[in-house]
PDB file of N, CA and C in Angstrom:
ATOM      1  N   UNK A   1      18.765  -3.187 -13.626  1.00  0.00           N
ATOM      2  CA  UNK A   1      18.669  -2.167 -12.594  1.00  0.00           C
ATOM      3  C   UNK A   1      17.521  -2.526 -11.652  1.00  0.00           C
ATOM      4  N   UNK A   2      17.746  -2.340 -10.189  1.00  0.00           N
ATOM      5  CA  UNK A   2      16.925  -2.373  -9.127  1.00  0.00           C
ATOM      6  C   UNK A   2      15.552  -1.598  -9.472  1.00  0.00           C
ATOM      7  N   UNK A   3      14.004  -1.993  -8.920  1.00  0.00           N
ATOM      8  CA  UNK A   3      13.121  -1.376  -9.421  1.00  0.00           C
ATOM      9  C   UNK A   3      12.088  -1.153  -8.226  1.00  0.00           C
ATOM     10  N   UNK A   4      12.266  -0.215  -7.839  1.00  0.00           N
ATOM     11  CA  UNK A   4      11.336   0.636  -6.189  1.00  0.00           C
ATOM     12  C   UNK A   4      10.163   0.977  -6.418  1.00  0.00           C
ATOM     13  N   UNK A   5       9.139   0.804  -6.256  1.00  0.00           N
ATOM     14  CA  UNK A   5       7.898   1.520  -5.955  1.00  0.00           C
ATOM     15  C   UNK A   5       7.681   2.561  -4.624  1.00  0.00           C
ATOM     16  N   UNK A   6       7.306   3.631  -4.700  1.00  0.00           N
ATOM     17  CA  UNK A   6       7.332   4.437  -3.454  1.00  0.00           C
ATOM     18  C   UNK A   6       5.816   4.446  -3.538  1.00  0.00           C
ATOM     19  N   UNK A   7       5.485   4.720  -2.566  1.00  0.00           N
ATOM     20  CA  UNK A   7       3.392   4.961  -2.190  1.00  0.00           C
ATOM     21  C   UNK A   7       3.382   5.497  -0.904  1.00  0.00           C
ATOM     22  N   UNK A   8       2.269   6.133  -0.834  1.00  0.00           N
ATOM     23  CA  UNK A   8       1.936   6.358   0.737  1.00  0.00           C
ATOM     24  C   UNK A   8       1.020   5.351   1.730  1.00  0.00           C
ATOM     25  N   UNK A   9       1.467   5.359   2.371  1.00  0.00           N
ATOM     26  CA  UNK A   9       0.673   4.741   3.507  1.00  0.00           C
ATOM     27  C   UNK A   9      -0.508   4.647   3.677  1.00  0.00           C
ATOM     28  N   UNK A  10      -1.680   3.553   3.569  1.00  0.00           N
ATOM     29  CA  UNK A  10      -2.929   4.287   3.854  1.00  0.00           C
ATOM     30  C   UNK A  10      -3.507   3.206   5.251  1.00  0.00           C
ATOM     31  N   UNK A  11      -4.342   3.620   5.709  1.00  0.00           N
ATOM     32  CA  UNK A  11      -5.011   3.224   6.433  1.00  0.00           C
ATOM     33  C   UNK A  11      -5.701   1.909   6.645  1.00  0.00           C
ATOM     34  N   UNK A  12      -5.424   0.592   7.454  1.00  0.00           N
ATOM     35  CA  UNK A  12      -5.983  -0.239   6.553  1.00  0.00           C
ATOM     36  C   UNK A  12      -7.350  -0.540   7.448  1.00  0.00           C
ATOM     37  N   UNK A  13      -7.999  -1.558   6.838  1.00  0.00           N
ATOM     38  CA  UNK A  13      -9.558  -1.616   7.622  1.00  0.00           C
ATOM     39  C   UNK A  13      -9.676  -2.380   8.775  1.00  0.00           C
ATOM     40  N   UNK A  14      -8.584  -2.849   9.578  1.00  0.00           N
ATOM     41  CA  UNK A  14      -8.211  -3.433  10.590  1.00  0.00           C
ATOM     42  C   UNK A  14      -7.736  -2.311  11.858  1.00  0.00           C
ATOM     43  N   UNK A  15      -7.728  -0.889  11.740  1.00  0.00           N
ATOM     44  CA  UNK A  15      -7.218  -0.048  12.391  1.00  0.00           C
ATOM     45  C   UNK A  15      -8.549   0.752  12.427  1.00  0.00           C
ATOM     46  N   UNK A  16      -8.732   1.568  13.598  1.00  0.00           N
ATOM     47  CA  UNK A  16      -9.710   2.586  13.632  1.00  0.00           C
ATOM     48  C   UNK A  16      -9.230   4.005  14.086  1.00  0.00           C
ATOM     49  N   UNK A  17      -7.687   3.844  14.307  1.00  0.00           N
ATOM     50  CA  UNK A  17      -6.855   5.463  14.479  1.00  0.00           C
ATOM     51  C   UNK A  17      -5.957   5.465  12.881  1.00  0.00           C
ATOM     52  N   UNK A  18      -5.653   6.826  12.993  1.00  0.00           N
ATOM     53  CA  UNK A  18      -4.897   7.400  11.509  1.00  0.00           C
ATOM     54  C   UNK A  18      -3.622   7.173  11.778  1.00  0.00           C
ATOM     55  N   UNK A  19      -2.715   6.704  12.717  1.00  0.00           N
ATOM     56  CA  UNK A  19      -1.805   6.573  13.148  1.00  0.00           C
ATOM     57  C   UNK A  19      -0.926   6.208  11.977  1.00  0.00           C
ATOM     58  N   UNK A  20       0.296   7.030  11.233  1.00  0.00           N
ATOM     59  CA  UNK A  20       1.487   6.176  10.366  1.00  0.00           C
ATOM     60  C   UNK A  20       0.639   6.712   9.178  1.00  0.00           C
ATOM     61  N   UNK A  21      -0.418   7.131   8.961  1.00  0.00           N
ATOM     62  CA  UNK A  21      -1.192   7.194   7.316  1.00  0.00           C
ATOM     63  C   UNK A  21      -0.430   8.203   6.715  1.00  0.00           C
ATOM     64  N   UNK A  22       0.143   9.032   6.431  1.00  0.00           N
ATOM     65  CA  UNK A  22       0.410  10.138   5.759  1.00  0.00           C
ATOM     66  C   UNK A  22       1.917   9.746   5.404  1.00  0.00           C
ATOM     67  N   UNK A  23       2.628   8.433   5.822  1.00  0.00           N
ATOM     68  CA  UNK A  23       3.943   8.523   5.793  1.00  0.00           C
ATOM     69  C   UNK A  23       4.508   7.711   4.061  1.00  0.00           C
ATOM     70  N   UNK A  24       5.312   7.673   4.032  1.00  0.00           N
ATOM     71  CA  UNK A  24       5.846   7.288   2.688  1.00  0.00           C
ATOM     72  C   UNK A  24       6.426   5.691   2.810  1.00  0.00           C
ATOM     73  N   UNK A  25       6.169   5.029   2.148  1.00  0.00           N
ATOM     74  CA  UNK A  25       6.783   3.483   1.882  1.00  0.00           C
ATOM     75  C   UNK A  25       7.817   3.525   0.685  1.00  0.00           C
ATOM     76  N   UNK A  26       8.763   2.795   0.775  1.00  0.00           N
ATOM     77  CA  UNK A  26       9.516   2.680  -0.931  1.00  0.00           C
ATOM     78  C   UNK A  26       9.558   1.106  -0.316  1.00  0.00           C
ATOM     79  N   UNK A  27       9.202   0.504  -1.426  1.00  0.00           N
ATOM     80  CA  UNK A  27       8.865  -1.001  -1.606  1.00  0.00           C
ATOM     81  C   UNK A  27       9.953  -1.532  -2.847  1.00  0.00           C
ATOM     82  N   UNK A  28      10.687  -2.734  -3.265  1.00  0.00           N
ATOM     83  CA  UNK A  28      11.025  -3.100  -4.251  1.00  0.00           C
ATOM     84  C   UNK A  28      10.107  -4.092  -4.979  1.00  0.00           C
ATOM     85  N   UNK A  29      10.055  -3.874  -6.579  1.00  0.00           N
ATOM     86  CA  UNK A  29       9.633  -4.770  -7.420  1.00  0.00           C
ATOM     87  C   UNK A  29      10.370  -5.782  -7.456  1.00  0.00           C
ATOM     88  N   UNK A  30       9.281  -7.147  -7.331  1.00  0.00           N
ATOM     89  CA  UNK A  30       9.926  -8.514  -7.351  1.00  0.00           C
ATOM     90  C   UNK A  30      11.046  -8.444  -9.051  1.00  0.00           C
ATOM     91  N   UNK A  31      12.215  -9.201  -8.743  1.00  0.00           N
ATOM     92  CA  UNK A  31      13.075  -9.347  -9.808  1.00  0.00           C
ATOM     93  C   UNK A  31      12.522 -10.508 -10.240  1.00  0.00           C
ATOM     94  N   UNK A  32      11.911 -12.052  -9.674  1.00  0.00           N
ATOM     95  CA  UNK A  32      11.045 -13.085 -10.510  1.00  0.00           C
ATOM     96  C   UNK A  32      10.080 -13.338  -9.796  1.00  0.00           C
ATOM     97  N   UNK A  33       9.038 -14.055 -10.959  1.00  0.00           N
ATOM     98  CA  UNK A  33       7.731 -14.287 -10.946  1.00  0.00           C
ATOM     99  C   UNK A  33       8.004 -15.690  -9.467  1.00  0.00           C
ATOM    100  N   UNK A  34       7.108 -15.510  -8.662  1.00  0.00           N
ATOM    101  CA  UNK A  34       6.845 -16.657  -7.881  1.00  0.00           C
ATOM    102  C   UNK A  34       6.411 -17.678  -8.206  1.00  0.00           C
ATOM    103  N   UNK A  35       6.754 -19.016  -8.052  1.00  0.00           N
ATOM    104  CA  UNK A  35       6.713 -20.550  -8.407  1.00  0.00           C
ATOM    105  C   UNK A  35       6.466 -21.364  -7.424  1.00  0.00           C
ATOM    106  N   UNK A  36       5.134 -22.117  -7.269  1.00  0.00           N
ATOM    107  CA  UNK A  36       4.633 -23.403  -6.847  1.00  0.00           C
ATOM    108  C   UNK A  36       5.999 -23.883  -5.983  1.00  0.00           C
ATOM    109  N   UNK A  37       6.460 -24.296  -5.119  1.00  0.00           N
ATOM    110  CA  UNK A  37       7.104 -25.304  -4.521  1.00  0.00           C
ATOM    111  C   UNK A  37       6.470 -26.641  -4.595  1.00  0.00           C
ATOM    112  N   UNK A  38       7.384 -27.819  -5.317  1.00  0.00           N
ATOM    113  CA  UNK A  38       7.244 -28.890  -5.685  1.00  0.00           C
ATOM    114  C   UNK A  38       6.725 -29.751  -4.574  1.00  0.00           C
ATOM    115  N   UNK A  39       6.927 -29.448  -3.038  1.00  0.00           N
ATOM    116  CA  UNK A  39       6.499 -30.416  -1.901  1.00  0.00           C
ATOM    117  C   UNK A  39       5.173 -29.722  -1.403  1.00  0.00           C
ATOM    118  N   UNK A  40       5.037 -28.653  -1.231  1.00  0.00           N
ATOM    119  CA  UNK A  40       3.788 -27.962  -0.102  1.00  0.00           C
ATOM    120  C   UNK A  40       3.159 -27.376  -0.828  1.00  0.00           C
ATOM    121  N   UNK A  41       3.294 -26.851  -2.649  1.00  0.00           N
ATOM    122  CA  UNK A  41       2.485 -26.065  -3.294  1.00  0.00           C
ATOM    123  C   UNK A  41       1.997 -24.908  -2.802  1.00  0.00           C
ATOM    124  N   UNK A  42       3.094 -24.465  -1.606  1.00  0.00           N
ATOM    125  CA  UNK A  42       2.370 -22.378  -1.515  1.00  0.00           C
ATOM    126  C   UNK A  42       3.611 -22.182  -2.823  1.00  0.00           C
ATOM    127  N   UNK A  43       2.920 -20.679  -3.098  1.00  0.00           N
ATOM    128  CA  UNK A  43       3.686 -19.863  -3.698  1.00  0.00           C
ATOM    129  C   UNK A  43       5.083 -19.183  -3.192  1.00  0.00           C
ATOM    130  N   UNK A  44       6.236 -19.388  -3.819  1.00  0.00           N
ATOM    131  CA  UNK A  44       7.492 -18.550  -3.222  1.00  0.00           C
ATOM    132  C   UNK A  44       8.483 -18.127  -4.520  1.00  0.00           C
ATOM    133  N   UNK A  45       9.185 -17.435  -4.379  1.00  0.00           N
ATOM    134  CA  UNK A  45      10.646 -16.978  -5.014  1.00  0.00           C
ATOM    135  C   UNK A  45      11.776 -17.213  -3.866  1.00  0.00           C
ATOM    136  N   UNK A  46      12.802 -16.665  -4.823  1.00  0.00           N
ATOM    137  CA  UNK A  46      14.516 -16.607  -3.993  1.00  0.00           C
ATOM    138  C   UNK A  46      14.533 -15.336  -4.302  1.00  0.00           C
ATOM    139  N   UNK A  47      13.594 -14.470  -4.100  1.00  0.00           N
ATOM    140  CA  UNK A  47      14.077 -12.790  -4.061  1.00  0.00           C
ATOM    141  C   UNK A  47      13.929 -12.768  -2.744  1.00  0.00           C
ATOM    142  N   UNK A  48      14.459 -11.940  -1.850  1.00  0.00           N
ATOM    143  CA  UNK A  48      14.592 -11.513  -0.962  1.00  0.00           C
ATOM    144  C   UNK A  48      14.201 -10.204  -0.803  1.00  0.00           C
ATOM    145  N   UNK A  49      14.427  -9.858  -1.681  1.00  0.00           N
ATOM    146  CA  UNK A  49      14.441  -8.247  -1.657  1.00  0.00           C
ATOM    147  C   UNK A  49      12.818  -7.831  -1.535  1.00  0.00           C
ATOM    148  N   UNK A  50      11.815  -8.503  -1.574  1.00  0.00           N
ATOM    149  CA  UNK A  50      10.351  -8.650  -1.774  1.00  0.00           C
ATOM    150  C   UNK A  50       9.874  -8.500  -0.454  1.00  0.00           C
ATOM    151  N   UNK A  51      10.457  -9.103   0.804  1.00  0.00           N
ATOM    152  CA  UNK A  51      10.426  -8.721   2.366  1.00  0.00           C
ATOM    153  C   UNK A  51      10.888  -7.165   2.848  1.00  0.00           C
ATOM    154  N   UNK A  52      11.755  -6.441   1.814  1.00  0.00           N
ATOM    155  CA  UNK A  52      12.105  -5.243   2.314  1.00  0.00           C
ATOM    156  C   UNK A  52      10.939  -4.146   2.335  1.00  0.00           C
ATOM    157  N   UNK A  53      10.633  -3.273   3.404  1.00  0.00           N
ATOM    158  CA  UNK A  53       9.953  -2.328   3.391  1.00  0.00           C
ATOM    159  C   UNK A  53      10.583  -0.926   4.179  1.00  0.00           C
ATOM    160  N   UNK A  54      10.605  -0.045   3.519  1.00  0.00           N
ATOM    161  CA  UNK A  54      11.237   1.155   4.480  1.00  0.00           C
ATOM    162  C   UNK A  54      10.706   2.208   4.127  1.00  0.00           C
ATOM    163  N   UNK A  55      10.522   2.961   5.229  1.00  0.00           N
ATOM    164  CA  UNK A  55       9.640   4.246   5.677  1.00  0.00           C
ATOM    165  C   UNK A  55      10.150   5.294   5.856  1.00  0.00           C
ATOM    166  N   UNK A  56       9.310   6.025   5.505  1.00  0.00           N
ATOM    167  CA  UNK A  56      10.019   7.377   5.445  1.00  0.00           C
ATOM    168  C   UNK A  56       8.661   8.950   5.793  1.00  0.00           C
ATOM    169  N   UNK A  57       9.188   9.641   6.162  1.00  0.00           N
ATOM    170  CA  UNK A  57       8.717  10.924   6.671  1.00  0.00           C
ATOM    171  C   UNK A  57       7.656  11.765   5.502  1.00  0.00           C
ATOM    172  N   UNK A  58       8.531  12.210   4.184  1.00  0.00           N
ATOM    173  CA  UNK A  58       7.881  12.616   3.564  1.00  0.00           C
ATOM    174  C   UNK A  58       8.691  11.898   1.984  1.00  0.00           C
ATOM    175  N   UNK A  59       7.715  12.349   1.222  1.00  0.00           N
ATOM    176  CA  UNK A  59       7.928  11.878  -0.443  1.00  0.00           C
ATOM    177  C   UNK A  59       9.396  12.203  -1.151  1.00  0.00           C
ATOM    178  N   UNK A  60      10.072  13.487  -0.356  1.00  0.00           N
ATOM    179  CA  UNK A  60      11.467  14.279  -0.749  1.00  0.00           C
ATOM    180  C   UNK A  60      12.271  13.036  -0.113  1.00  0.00           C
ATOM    181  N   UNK A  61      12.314  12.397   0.783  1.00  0.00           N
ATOM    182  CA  UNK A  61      13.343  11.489   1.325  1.00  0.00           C
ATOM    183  C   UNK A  61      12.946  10.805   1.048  1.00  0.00           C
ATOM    184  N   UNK A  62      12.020   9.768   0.980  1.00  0.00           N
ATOM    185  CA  UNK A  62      12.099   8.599   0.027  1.00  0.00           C
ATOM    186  C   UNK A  62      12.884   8.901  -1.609  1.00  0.00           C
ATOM    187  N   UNK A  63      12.681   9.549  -2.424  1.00  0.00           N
ATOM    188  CA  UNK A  63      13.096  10.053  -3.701  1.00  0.00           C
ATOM    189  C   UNK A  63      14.352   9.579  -3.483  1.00  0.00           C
ATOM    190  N   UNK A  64      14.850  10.783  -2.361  1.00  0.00           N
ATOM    191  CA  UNK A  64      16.355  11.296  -2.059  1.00  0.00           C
ATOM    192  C   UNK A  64      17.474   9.636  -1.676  1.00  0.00           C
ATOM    193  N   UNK A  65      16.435   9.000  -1.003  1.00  0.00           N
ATOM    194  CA  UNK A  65      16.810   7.493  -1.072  1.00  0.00           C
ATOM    195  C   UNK A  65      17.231   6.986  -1.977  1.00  0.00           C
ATOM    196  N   UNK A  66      16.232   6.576  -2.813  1.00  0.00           N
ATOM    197  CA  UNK A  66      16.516   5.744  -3.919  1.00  0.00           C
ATOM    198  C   UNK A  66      17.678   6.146  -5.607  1.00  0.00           C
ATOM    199  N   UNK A  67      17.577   7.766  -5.231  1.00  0.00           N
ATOM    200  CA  UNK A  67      18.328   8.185  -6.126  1.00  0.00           C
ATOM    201  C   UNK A  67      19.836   8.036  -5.532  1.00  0.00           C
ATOM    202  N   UNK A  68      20.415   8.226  -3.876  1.00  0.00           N
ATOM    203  CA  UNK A  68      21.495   8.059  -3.573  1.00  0.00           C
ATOM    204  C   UNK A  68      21.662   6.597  -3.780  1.00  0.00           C
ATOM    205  N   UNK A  69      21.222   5.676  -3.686  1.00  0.00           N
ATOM    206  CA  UNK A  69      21.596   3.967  -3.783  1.00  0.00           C
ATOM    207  C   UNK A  69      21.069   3.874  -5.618  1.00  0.00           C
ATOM    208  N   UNK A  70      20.823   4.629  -6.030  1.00  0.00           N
ATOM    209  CA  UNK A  70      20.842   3.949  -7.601  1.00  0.00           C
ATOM    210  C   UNK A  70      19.481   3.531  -7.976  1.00  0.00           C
ATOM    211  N   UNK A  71      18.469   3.424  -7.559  1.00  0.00           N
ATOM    212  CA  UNK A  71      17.474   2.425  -7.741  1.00  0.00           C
ATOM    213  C   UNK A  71      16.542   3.210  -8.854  1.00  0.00           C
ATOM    214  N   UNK A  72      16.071   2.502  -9.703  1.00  0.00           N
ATOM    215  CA  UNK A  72      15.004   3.451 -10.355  1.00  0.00           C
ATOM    216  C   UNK A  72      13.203   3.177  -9.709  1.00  0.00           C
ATOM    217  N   UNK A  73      12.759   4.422  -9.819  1.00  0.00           N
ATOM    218  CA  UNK A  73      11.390   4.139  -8.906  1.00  0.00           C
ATOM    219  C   UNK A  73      10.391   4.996  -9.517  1.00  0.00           C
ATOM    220  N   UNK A  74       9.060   4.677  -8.999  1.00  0.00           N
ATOM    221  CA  UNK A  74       8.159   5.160  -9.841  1.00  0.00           C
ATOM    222  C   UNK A  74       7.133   5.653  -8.066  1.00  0.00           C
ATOM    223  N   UNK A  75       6.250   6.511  -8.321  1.00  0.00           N
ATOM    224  CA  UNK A  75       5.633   6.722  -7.196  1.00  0.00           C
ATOM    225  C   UNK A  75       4.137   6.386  -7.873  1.00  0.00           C
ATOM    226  N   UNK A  76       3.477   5.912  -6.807  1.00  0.00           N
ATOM    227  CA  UNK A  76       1.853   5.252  -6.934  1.00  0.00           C
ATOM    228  C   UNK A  76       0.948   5.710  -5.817  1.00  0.00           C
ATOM    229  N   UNK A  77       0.415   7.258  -6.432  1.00  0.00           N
ATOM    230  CA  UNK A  77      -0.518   7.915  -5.768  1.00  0.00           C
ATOM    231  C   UNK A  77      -1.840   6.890  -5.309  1.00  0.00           C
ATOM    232  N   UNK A  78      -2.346   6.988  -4.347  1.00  0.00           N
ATOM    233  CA  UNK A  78      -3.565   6.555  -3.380  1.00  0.00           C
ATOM    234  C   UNK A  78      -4.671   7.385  -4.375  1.00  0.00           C
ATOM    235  N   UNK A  79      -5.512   6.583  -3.970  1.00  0.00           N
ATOM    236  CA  UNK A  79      -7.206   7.143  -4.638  1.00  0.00           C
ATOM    237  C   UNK A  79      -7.374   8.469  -4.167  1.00  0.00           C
ATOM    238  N   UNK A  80      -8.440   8.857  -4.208  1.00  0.00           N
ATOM    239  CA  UNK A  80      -9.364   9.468  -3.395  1.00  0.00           C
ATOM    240  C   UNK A  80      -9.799   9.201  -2.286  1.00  0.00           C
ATOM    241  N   UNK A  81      -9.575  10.160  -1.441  1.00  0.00           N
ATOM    242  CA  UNK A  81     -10.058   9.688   0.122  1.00  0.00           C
ATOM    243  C   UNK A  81     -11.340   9.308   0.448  1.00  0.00           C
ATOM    244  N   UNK A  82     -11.994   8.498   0.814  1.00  0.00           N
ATOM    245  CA  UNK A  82     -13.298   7.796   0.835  1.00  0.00           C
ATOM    246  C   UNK A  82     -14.002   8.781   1.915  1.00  0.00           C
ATOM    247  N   UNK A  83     -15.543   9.190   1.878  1.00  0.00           N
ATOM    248  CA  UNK A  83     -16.237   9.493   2.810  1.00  0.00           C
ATOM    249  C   UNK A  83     -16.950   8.641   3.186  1.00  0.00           C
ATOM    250  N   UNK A  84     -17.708   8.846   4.968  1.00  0.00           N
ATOM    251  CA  UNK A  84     -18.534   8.345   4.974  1.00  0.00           C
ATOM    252  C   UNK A  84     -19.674   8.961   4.907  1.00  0.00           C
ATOM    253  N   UNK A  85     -21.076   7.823   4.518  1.00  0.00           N
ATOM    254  CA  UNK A  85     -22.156   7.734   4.373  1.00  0.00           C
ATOM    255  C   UNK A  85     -22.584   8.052   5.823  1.00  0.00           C
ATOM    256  N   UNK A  86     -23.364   9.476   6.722  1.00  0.00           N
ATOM    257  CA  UNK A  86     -23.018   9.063   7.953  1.00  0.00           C
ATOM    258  C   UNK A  86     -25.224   9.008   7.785  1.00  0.00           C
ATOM    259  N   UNK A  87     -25.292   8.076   8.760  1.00  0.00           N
ATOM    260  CA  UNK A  87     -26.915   7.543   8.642  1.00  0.00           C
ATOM    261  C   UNK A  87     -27.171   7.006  10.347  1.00  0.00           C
ATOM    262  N   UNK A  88     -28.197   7.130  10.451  1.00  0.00           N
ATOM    263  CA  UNK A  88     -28.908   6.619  11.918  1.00  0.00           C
ATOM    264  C   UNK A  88     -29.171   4.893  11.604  1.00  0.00           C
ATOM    265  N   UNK A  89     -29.434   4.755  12.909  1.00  0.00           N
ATOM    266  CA  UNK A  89     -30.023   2.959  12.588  1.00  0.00           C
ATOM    267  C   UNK A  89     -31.178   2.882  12.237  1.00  0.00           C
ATOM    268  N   UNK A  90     -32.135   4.025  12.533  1.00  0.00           N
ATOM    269  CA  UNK A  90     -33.733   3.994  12.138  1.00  0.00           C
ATOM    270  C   UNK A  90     -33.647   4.307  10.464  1.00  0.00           C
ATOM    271  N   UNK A  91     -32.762   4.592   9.692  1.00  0.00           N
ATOM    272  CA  UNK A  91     -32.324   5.145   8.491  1.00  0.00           C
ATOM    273  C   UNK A  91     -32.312   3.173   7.455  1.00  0.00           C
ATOM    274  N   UNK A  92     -31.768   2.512   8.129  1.00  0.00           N
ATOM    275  CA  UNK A  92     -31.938   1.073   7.643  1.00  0.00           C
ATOM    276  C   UNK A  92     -33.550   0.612   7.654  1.00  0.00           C
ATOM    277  N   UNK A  93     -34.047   1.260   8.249  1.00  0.00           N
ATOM    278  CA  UNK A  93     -35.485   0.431   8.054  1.00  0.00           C
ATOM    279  C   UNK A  93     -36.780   1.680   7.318  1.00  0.00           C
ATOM    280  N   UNK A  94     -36.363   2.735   7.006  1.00  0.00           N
ATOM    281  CA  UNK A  94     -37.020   3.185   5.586  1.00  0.00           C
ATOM    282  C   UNK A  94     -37.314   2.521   4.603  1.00  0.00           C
ATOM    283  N   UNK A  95     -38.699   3.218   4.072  1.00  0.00           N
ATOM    284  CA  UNK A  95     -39.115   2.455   3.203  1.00  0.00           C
ATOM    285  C   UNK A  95     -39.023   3.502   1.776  1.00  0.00           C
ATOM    286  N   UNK A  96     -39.045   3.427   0.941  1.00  0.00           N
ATOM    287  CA  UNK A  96     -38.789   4.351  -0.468  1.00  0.00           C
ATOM    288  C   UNK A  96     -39.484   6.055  -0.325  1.00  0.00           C
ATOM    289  N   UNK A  97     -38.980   6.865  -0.204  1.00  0.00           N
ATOM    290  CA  UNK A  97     -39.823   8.340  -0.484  1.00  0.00           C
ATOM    291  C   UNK A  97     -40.766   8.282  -1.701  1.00  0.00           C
ATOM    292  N   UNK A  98     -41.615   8.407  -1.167  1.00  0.00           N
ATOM    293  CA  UNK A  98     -42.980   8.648  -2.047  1.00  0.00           C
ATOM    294  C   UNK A  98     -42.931   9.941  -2.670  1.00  0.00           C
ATOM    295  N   UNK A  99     -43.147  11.060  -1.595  1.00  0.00           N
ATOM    296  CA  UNK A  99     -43.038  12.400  -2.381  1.00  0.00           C
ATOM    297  C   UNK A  99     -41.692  12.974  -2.280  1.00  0.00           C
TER     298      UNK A  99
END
């Protein structure tokens, strides 16, 4: 049986808008392990299915996806949303609190 991973979207560190973050991915699990090519030594398979990515709105239609085509899938919640540390530039050149 076919094997889907669904996740959400997150933000990656190459972007500085939220644009697409909240949306849903269903991804397939590779069917084989990737193997050395004997002439150029990158890594590849003959799955195909490893290039597929499709998007979706919310977590109910991705589901609703994979259960109409058969696929079995597992969903892979995101961390915790990271804060920032927010600090001045004069904040880098402190020296230890004494009192």
């Amino acid at each position: 049986m076919v094997q889907a991973r669904i996740r959400q979207r997150i933000k990656s560190s190459m972007q500085s808008g939220r644009a697409l973050e909240g949306k849903w991915i269903l991804e397939y699990e590779p069917a084989e392990a990737k193997k050395p090519d004997p002439l150029t030594g990158w890594a590849g398979s003959g799955d195909t299915r490893e290039q597929v990515r499709l998007g979706f709105e919310t977590l109910d239609a991705a589901k609703a996806y994979a259960e109409k085509h058969g696929l079995a899938f597992h969903v892979s919640v995101a961390g915790a949303e990271r804060s920032l540390k927010i600090q001045t530039y004069s904040d880098n050149f402190k020296g230890p609190d004494l009192f």
